[in-house]
PDB file of N, CA and C in Angstrom:
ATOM      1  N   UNK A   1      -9.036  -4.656  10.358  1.00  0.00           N
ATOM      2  CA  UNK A   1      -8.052  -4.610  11.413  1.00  0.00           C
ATOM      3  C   UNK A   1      -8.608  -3.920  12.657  1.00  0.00           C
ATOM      4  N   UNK A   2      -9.441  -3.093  12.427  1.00  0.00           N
ATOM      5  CA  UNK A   2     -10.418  -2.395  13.819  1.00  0.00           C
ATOM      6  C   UNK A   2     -10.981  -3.399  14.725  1.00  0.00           C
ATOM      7  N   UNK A   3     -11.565  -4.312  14.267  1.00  0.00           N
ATOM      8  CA  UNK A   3     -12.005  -5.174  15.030  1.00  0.00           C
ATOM      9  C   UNK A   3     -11.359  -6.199  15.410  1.00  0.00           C
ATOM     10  N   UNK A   4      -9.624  -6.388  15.599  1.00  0.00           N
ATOM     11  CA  UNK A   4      -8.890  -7.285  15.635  1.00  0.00           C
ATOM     12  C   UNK A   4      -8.211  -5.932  17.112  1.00  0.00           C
ATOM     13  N   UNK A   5      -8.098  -4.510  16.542  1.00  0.00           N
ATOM     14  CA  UNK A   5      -7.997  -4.029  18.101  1.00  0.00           C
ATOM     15  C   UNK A   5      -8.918  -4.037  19.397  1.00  0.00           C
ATOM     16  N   UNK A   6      -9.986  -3.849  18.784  1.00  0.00           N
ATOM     17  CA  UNK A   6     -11.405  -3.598  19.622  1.00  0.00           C
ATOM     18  C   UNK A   6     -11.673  -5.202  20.292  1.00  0.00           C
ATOM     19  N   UNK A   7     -11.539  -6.555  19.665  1.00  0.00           N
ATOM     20  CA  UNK A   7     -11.101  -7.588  20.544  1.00  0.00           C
ATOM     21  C   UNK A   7      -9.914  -8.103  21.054  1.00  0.00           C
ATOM     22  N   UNK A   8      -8.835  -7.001  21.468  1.00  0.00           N
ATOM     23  CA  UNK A   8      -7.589  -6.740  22.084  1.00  0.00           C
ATOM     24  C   UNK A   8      -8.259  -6.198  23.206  1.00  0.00           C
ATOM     25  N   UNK A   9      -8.638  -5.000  22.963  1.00  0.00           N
ATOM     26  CA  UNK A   9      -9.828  -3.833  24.326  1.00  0.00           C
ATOM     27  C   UNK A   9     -10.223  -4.976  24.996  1.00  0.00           C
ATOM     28  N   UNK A  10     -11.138  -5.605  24.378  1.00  0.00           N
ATOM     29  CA  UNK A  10     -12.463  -6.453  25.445  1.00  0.00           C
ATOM     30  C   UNK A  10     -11.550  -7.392  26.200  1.00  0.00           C
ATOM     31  N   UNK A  11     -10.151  -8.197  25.684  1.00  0.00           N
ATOM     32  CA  UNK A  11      -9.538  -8.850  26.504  1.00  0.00           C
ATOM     33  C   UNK A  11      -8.492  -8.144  27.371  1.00  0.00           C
ATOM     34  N   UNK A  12      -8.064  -7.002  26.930  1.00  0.00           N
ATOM     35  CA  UNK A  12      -7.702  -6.128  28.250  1.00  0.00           C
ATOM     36  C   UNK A  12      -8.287  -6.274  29.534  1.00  0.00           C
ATOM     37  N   UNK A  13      -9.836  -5.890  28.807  1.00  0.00           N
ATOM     38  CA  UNK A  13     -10.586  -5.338  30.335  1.00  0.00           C
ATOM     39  C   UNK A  13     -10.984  -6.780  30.636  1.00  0.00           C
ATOM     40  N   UNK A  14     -11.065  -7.929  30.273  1.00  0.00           N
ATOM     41  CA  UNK A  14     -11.030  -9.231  30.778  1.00  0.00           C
ATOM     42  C   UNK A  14      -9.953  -9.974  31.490  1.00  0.00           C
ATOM     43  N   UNK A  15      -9.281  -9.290  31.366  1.00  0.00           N
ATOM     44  CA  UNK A  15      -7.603  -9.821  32.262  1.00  0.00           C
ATOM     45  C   UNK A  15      -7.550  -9.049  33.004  1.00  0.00           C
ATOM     46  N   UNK A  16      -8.048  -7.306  33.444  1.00  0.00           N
ATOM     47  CA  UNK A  16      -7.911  -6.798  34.193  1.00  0.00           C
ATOM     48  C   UNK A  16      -8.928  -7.052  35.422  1.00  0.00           C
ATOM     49  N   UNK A  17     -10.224  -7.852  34.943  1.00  0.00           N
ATOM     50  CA  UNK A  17     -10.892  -8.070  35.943  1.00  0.00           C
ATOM     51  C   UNK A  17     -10.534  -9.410  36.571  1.00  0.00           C
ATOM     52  N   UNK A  18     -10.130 -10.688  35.598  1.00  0.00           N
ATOM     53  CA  UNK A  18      -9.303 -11.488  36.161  1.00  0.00           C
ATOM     54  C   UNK A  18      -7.869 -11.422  37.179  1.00  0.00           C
ATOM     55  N   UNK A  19      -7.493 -10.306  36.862  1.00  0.00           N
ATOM     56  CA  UNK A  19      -6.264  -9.907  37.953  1.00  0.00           C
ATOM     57  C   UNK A  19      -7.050  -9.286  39.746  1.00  0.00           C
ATOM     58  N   UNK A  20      -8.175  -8.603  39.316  1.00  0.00           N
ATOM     59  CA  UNK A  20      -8.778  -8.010  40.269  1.00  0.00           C
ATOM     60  C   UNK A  20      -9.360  -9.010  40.876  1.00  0.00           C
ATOM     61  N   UNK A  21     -10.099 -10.014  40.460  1.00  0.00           N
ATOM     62  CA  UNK A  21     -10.605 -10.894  41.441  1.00  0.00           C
ATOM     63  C   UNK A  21      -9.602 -11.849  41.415  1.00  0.00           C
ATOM     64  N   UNK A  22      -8.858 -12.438  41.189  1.00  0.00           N
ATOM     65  CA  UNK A  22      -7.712 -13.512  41.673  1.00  0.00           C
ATOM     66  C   UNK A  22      -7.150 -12.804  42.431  1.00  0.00           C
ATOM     67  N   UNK A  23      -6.761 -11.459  42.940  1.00  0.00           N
ATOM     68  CA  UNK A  23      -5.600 -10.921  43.635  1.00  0.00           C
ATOM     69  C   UNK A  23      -6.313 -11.197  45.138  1.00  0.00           C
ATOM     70  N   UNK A  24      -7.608 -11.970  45.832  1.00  0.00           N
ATOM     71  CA  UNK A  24      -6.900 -11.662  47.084  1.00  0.00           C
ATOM     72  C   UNK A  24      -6.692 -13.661  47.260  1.00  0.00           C
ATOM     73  N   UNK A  25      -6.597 -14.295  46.375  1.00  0.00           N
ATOM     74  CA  UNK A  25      -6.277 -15.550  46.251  1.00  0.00           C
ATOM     75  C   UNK A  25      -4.695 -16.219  46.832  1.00  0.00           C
ATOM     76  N   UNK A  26      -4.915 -17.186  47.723  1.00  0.00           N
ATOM     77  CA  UNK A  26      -3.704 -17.394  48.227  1.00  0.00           C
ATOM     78  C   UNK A  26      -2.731 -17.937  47.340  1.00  0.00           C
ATOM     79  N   UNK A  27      -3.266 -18.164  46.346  1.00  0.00           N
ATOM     80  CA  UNK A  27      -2.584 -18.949  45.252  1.00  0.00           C
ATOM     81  C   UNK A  27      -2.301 -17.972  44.243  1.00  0.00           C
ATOM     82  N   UNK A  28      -1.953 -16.671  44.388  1.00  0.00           N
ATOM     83  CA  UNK A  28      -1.615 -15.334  43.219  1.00  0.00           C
ATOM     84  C   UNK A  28      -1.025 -16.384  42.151  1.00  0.00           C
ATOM     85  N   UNK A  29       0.360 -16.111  42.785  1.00  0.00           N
ATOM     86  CA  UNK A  29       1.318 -16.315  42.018  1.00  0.00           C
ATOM     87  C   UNK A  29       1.522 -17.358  40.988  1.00  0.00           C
ATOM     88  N   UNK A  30       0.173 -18.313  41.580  1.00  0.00           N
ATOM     89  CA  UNK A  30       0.245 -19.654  40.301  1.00  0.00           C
ATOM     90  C   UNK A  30      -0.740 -19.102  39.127  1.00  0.00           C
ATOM     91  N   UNK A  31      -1.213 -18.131  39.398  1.00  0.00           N
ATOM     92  CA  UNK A  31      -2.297 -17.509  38.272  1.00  0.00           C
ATOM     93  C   UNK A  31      -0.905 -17.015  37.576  1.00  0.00           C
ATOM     94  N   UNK A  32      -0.464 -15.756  38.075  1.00  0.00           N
ATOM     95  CA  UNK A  32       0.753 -14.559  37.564  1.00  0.00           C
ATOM     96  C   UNK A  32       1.606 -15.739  36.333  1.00  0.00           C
ATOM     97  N   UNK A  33       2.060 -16.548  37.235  1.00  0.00           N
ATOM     98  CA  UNK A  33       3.226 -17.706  36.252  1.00  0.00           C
ATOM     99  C   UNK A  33       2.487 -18.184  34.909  1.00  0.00           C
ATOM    100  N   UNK A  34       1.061 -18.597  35.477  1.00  0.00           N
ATOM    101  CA  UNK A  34       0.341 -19.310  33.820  1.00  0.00           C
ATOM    102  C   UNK A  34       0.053 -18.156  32.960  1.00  0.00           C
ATOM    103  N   UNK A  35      -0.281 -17.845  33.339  1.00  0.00           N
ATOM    104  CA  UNK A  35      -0.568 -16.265  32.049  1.00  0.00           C
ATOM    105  C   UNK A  35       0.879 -15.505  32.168  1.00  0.00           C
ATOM    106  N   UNK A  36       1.715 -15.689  32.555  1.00  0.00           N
ATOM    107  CA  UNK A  36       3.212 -15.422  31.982  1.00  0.00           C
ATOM    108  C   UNK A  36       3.578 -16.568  31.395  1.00  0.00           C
ATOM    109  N   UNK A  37       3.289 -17.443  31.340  1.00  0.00           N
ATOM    110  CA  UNK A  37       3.683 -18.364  30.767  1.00  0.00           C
ATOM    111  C   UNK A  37       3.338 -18.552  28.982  1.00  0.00           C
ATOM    112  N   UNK A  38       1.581 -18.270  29.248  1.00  0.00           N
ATOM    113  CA  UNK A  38       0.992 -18.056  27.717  1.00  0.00           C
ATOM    114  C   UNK A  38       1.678 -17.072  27.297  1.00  0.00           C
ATOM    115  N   UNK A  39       2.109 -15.840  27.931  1.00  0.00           N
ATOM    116  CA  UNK A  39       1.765 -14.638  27.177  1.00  0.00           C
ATOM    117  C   UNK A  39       3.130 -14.954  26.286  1.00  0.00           C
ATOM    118  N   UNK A  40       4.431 -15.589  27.195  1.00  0.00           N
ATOM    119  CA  UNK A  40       5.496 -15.574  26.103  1.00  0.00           C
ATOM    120  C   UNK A  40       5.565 -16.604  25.363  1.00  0.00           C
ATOM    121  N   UNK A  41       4.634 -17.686  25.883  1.00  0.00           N
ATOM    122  CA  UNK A  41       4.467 -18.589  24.758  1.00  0.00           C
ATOM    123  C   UNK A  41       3.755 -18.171  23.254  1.00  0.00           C
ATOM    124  N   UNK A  42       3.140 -17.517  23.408  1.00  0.00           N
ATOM    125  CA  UNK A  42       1.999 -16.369  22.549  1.00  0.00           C
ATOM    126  C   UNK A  42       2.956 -15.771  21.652  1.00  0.00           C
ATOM    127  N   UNK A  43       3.647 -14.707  22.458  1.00  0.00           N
ATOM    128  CA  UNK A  43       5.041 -14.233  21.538  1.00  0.00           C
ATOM    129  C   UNK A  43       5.819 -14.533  20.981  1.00  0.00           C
ATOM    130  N   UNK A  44       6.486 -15.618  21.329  1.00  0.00           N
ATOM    131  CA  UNK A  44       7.265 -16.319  20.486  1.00  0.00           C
ATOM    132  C   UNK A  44       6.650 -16.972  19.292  1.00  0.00           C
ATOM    133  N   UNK A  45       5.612 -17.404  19.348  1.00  0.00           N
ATOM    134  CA  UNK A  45       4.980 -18.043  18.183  1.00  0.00           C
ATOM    135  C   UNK A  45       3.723 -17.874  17.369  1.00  0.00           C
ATOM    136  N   UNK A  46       3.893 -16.163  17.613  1.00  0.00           N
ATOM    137  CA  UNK A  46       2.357 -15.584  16.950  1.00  0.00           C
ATOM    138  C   UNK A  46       2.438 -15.453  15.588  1.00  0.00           C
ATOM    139  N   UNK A  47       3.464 -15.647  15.118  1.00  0.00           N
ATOM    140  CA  UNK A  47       3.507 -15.785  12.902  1.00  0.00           C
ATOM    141  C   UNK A  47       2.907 -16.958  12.656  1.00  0.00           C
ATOM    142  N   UNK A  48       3.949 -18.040  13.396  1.00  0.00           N
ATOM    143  CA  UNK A  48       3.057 -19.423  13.007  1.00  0.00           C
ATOM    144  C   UNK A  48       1.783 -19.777  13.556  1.00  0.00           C
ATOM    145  N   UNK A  49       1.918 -19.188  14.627  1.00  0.00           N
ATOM    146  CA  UNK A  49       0.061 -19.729  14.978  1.00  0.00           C
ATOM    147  C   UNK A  49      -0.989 -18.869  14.374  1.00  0.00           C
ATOM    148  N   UNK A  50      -0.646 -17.843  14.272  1.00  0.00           N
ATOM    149  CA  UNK A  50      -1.337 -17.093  13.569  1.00  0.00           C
ATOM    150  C   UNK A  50      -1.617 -17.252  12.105  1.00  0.00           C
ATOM    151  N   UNK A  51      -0.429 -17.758  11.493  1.00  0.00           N
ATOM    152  CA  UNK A  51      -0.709 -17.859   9.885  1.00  0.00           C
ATOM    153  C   UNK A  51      -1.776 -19.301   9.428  1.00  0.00           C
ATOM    154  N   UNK A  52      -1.002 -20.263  10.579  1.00  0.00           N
ATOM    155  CA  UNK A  52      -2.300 -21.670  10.751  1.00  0.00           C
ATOM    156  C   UNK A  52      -3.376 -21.613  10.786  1.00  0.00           C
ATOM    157  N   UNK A  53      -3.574 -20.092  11.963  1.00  0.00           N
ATOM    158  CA  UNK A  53      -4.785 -20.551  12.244  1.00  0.00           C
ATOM    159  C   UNK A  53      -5.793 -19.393  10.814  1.00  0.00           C
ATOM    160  N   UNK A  54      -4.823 -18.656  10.128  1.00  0.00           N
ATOM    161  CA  UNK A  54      -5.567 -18.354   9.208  1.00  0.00           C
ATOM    162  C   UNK A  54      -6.112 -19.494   8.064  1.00  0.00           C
ATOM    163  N   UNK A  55      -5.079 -19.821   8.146  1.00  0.00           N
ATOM    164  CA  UNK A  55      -4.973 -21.450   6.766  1.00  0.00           C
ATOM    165  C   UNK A  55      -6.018 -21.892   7.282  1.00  0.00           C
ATOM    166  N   UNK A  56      -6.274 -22.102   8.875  1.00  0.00           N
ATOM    167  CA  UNK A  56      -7.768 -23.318   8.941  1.00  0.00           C
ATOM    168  C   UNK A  56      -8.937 -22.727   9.102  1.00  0.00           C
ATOM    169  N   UNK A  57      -9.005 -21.194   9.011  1.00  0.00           N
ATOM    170  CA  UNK A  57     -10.542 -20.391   8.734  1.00  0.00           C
ATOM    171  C   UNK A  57     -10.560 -20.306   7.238  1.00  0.00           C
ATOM    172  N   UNK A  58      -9.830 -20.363   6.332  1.00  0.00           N
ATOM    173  CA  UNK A  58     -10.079 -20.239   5.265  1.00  0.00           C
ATOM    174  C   UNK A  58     -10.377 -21.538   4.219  1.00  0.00           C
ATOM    175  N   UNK A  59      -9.996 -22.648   5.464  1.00  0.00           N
ATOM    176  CA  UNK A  59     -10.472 -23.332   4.539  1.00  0.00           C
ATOM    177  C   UNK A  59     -11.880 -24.254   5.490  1.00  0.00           C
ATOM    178  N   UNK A  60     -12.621 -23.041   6.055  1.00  0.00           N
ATOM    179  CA  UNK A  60     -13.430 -23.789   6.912  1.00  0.00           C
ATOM    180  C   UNK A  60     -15.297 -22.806   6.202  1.00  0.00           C
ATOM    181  N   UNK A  61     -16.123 -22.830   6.890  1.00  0.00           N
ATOM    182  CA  UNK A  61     -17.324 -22.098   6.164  1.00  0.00           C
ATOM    183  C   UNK A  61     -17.149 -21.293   5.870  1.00  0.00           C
ATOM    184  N   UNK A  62     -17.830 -20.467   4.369  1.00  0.00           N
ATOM    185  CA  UNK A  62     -17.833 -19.612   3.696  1.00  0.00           C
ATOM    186  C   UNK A  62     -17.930 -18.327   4.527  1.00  0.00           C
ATOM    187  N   UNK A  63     -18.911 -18.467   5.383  1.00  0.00           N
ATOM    188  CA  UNK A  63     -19.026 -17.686   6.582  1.00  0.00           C
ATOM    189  C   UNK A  63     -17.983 -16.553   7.363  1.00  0.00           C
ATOM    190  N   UNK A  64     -17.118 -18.043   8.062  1.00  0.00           N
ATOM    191  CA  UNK A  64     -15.906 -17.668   9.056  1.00  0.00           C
ATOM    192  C   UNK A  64     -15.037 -17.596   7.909  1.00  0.00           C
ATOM    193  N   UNK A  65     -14.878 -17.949   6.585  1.00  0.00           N
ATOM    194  CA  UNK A  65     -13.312 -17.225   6.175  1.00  0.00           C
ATOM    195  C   UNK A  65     -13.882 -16.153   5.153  1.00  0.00           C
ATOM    196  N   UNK A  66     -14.857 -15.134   4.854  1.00  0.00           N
ATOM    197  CA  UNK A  66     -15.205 -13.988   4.989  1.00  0.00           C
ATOM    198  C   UNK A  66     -14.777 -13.309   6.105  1.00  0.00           C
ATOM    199  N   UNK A  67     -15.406 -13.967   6.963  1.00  0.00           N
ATOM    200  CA  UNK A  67     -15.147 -13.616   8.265  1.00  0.00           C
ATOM    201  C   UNK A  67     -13.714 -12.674   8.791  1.00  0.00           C
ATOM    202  N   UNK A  68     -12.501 -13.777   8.570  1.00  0.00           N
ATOM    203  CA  UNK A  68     -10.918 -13.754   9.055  1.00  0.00           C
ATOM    204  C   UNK A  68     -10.423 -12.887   7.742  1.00  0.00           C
ATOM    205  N   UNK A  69     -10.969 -13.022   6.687  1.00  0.00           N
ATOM    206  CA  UNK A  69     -10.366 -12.757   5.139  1.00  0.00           C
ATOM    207  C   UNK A  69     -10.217 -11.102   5.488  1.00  0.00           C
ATOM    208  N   UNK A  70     -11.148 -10.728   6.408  1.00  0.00           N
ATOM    209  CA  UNK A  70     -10.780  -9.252   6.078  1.00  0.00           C
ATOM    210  C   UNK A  70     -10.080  -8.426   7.114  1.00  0.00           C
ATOM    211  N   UNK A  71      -9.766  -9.136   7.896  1.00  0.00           N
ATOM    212  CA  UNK A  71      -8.654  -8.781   9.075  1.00  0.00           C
ATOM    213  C   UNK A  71      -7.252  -9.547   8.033  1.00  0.00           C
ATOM    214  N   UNK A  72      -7.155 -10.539   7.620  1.00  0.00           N
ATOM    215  CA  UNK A  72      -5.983 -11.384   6.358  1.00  0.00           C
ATOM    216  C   UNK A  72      -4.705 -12.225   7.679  1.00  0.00           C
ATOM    217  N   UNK A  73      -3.949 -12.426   6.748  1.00  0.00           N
ATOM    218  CA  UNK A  73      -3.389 -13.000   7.741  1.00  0.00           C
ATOM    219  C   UNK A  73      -2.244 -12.227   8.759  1.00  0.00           C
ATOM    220  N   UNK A  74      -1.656 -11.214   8.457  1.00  0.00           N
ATOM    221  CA  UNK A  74      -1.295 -10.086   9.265  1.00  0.00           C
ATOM    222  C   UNK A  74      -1.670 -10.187  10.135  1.00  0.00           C
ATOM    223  N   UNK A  75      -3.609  -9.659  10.436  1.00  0.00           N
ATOM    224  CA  UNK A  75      -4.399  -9.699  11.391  1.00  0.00           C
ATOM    225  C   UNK A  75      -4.231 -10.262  12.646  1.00  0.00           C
ATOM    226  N   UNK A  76      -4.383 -11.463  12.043  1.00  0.00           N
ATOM    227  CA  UNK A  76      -4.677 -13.013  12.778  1.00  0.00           C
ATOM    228  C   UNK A  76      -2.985 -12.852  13.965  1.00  0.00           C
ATOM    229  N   UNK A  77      -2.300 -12.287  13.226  1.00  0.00           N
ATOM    230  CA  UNK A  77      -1.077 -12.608  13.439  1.00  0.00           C
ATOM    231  C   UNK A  77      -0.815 -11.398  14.541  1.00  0.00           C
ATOM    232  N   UNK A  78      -1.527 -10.397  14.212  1.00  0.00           N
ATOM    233  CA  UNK A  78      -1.291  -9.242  15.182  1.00  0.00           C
ATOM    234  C   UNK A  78      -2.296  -9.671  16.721  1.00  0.00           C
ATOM    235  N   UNK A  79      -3.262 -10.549  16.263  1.00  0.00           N
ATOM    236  CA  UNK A  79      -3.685 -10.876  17.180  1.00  0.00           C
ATOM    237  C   UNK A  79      -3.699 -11.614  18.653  1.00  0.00           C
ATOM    238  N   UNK A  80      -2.464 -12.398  17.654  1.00  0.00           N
ATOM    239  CA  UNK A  80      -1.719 -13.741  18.694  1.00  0.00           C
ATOM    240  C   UNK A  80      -1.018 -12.815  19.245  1.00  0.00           C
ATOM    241  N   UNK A  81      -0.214 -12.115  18.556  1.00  0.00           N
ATOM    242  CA  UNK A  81       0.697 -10.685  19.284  1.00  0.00           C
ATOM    243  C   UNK A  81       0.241 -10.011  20.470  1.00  0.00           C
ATOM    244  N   UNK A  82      -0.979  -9.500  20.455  1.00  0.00           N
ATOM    245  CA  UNK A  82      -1.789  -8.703  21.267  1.00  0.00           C
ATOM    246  C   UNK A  82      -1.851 -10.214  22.916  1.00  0.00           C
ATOM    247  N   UNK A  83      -2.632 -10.789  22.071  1.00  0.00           N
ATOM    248  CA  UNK A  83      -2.788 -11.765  22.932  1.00  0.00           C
ATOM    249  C   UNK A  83      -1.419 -12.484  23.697  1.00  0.00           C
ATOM    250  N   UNK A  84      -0.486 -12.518  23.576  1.00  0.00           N
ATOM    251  CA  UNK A  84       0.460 -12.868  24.419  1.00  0.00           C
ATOM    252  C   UNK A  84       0.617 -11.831  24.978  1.00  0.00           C
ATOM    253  N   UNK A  85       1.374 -10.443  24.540  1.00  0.00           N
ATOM    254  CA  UNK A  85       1.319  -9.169  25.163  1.00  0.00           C
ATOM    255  C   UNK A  85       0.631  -8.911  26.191  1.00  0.00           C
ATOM    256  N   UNK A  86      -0.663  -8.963  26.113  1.00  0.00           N
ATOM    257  CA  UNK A  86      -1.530  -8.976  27.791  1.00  0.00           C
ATOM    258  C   UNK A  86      -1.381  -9.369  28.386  1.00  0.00           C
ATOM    259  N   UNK A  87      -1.632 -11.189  27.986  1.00  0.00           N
ATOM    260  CA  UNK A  87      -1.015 -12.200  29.542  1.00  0.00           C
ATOM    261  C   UNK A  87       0.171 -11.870  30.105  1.00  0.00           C
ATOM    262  N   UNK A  88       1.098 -11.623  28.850  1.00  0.00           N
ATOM    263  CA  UNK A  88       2.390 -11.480  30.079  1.00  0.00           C
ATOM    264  C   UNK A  88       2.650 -10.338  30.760  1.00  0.00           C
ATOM    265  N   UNK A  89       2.111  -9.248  30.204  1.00  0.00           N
ATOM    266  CA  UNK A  89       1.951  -7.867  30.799  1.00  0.00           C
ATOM    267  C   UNK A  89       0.933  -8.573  32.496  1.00  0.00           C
ATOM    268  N   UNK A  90      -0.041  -9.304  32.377  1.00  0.00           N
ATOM    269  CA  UNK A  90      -1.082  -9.484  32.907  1.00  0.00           C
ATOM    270  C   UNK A  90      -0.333 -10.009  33.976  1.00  0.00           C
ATOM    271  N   UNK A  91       0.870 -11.460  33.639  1.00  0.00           N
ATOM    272  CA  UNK A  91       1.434 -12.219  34.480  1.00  0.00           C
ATOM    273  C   UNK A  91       2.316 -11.222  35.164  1.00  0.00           C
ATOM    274  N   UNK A  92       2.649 -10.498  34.628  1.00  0.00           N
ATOM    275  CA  UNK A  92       4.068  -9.322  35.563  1.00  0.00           C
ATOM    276  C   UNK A  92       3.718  -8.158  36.853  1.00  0.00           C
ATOM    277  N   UNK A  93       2.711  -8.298  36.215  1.00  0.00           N
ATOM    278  CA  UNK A  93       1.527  -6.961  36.828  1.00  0.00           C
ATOM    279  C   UNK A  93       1.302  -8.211  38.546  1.00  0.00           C
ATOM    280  N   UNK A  94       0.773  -9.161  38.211  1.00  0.00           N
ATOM    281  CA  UNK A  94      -0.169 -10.132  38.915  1.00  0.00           C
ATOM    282  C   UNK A  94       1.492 -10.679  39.872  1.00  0.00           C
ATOM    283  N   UNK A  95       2.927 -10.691  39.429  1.00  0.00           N
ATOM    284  CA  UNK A  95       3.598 -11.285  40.460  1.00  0.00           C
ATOM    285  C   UNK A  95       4.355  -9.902  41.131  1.00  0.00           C
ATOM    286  N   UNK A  96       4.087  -8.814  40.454  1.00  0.00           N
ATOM    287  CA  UNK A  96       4.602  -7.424  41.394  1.00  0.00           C
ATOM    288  C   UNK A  96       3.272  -7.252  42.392  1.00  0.00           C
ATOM    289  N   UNK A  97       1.881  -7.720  42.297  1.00  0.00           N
ATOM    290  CA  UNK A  97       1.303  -7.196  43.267  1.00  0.00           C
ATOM    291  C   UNK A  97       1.279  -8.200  44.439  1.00  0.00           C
ATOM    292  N   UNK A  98       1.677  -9.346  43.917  1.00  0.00           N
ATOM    293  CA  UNK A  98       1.785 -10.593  44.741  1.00  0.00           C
ATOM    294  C   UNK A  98       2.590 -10.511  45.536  1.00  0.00           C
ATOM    295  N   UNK A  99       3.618 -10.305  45.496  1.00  0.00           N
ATOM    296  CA  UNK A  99       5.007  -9.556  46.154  1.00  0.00           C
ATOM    297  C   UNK A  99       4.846  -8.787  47.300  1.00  0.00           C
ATOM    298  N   UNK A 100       3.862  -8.106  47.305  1.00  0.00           N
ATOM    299  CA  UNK A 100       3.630  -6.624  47.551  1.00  0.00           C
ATOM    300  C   UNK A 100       3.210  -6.644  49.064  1.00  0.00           C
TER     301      UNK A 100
END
């Protein structure tokens, strides 16, 4: 599960630099809307996408479902979580500075 936060971190600081260079873009606000858009699309449906997308690492190389097996499907699931959480944090952030 450490490494299911620690690639939460790296896409933090990847949306935060995506907010930093899109912000002096005349087009903000169509960035802000799509990544508000994922992020609650993300939320609403991070059990099922998450539990799928465990079902299709596990039944994919020995490799990658070692791989997912030890984050389980929780993981996977906290992940989609995380991952909507940012964008839309990302999208809210991106139409208050747009505003501004």
């Amino acid at each position: 599960m450490r490494w299911v936060i620690a690639l939460l971190v790296v896409l933090a600081v990847w949306m935060s630099l995506m907010l930093y260079v899109s912000r002096p873009l005349p087009d903000g606000k169509l960035f802000a809307g799509f990544f508000l858009v994922i992020g609650i699309t993300n939320v609403f449906f991070c059990k099922t996408t998450g539990r799928e997308f465990f079902a299709r690492t596990q039944a994919s190389r020995p490799s990658v479902a070692r791989f997912w097996a030890r984050a389980g499907e929780k993981g996977s699931q906290v992940l989609f979580l995380g991952i909507g959480i940012i964008f839309a944090v990302a999208g809210c952030a991106a139409i208050i500075v747009g505003s501004a």
